[in-house]
C-alpha atoms as a PDB file:
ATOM      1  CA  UNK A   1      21.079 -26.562 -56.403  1.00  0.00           C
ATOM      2  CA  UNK A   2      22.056 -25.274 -53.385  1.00  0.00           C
ATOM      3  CA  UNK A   3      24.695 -22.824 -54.589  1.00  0.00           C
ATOM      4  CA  UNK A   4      22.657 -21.639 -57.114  1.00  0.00           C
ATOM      5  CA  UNK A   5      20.165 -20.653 -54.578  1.00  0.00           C
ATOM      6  CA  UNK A   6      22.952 -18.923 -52.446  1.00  0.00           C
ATOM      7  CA  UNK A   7      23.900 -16.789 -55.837  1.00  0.00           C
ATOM      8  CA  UNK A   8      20.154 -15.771 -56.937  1.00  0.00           C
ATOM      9  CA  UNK A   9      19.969 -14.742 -53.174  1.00  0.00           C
ATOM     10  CA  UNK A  10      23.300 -12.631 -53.649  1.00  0.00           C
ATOM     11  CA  UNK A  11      21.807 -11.186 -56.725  1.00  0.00           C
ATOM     12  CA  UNK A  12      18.351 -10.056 -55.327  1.00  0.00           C
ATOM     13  CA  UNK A  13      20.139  -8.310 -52.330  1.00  0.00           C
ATOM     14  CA  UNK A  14      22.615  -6.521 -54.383  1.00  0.00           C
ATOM     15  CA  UNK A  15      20.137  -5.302 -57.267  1.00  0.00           C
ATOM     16  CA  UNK A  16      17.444  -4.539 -54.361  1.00  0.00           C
ATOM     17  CA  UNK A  17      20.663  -2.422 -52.893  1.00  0.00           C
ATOM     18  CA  UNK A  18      21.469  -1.076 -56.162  1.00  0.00           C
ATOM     19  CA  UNK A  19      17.266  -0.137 -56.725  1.00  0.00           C
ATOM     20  CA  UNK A  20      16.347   1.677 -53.390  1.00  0.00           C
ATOM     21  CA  UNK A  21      19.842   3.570 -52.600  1.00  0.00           C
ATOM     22  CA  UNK A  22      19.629   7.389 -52.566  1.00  0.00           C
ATOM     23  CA  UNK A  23      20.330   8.464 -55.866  1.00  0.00           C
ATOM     24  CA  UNK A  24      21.525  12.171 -54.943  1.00  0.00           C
ATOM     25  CA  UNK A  25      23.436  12.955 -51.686  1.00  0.00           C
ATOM     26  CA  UNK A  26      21.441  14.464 -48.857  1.00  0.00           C
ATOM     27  CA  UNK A  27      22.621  18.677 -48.495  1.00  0.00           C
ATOM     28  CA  UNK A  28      21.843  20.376 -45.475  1.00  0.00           C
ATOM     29  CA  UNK A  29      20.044  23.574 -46.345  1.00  0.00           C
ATOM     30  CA  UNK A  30      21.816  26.657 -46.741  1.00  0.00           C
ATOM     31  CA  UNK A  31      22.232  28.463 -43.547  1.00  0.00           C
ATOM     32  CA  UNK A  32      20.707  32.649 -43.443  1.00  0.00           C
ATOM     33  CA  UNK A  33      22.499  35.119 -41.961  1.00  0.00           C
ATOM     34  CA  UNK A  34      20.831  35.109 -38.382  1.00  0.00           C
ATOM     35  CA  UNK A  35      22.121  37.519 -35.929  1.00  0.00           C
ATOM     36  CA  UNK A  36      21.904  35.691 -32.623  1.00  0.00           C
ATOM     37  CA  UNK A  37      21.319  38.047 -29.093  1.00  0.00           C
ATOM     38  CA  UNK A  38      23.141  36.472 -26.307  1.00  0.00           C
ATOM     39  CA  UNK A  39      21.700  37.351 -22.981  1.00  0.00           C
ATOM     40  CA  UNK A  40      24.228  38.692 -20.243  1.00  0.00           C
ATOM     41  CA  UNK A  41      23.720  37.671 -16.321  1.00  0.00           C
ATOM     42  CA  UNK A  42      23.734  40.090 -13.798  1.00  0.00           C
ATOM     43  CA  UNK A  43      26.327  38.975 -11.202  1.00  0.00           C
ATOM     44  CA  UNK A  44      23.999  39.738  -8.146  1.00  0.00           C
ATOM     45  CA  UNK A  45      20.886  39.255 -10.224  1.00  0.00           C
ATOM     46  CA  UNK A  46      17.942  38.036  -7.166  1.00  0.00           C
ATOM     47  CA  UNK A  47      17.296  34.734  -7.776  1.00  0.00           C
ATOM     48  CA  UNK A  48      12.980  34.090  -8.441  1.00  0.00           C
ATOM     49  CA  UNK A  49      11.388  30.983  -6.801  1.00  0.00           C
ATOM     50  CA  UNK A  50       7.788  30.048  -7.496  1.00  0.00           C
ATOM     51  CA  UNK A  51       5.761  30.941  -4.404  1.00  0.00           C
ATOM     52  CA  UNK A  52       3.562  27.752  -5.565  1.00  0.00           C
ATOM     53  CA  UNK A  53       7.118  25.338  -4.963  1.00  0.00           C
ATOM     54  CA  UNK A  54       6.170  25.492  -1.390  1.00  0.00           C
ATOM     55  CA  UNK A  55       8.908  23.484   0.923  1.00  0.00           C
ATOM     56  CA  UNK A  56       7.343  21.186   3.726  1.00  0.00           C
ATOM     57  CA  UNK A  57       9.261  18.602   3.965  1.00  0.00           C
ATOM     58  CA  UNK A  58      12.875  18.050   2.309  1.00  0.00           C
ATOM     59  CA  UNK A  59      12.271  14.477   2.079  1.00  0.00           C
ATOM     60  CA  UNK A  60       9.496  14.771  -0.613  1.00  0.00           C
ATOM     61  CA  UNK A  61      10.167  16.291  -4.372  1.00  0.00           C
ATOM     62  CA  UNK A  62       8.782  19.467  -4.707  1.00  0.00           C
ATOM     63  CA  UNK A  63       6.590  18.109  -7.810  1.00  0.00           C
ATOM     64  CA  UNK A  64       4.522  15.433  -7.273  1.00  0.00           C
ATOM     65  CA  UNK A  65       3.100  13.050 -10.463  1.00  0.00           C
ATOM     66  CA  UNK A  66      -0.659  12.655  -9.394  1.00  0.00           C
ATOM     67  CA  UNK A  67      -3.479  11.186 -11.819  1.00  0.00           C
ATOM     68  CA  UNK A  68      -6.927  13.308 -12.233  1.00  0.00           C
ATOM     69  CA  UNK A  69      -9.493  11.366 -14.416  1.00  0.00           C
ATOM     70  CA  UNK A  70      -6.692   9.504 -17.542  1.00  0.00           C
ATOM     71  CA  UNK A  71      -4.126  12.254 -17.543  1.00  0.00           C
ATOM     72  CA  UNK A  72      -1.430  12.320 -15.178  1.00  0.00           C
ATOM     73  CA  UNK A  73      -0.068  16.063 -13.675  1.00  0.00           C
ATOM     74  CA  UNK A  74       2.187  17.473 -11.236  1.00  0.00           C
ATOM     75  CA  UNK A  75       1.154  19.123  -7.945  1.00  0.00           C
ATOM     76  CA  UNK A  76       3.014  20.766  -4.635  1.00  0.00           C
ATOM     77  CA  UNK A  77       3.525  19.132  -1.299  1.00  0.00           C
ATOM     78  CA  UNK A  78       0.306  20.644  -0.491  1.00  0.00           C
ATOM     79  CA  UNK A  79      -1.336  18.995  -3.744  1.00  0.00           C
ATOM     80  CA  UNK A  80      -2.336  22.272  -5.822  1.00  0.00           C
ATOM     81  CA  UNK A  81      -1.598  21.476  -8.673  1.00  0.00           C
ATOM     82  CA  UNK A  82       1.416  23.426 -10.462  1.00  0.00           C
ATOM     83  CA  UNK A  83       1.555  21.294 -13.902  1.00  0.00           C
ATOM     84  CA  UNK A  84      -2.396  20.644 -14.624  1.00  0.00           C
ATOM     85  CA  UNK A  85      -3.244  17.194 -16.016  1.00  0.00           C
ATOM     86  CA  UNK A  86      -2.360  16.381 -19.892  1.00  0.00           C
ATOM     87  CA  UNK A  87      -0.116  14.130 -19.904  1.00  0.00           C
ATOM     88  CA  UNK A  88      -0.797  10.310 -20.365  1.00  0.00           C
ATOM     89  CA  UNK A  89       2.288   9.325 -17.993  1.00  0.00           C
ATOM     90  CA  UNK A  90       4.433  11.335 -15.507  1.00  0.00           C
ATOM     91  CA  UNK A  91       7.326  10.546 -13.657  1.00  0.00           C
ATOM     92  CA  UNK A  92       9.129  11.560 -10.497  1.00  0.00           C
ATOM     93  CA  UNK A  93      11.906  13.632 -11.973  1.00  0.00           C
ATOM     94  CA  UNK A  94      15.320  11.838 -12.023  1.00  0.00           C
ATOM     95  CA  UNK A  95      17.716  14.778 -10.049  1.00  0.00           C
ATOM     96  CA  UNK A  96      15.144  14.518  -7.136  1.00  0.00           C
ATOM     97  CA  UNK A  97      14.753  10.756  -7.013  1.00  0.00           C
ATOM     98  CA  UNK A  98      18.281  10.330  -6.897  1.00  0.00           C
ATOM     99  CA  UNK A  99      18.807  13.279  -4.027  1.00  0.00           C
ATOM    100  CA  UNK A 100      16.095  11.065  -2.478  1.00  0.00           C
ATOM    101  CA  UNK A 101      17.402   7.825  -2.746  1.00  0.00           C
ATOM    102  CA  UNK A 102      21.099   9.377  -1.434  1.00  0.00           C
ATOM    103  CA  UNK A 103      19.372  10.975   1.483  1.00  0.00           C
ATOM    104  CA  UNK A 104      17.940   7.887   2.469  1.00  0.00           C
ATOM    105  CA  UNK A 105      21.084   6.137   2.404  1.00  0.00           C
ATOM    106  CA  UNK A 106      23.015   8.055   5.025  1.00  0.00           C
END
């Protein structure tokens, strides 16, 4: 009884294999002739900051996650904020946490 359980169960998996495989292969779609621009830096192109991205201290990031009502935003070190709130969570961002974290270890 209990081998003729194991076969019917053999059976259903291999017709239920057999029923919902892909029937034609997947093709990518055909690729148009797109001329792509590459954009060429200037070796003593001035480098732009955000006058917003105001340094006060080096300890802090310069983009702060701060909550206003239930969306979540970023803001300066002197809390304008740069990123306004839309986002349902926000995080300190990772390069910055870890120059933190290495800072605070010396």
């Amino acid at each position: 009884m209990v081998n003729m359980k194991n076969i019917l169960n053999v059976l259903c998996v291999f017709i239920s294999i057999s029923v919902f495989s892909q029937t034609k292969s997947v093709k990518k779609p055909a690729v148009k002739n797109v001329t792509k621009t590459t954009v060429k830096k200037e070796k003593n192109a001035a480098v732009r900051h955000n006058p917003d991205l105001v340094v006060i201290n080096k300890d802090l990031p310069l983009l702060i996650p701060k909550k206003k009502g239930d969306s979540f935003g970023y803001v300066n070190q002197n809390g304008k904020y740069i990123i306004q709130p839309e986002y349902h969570i926000a995080v300190f961002f990772m390069k910055t946490a870890i120059f933190s974290i290495l800072r605070m270890k010396k």
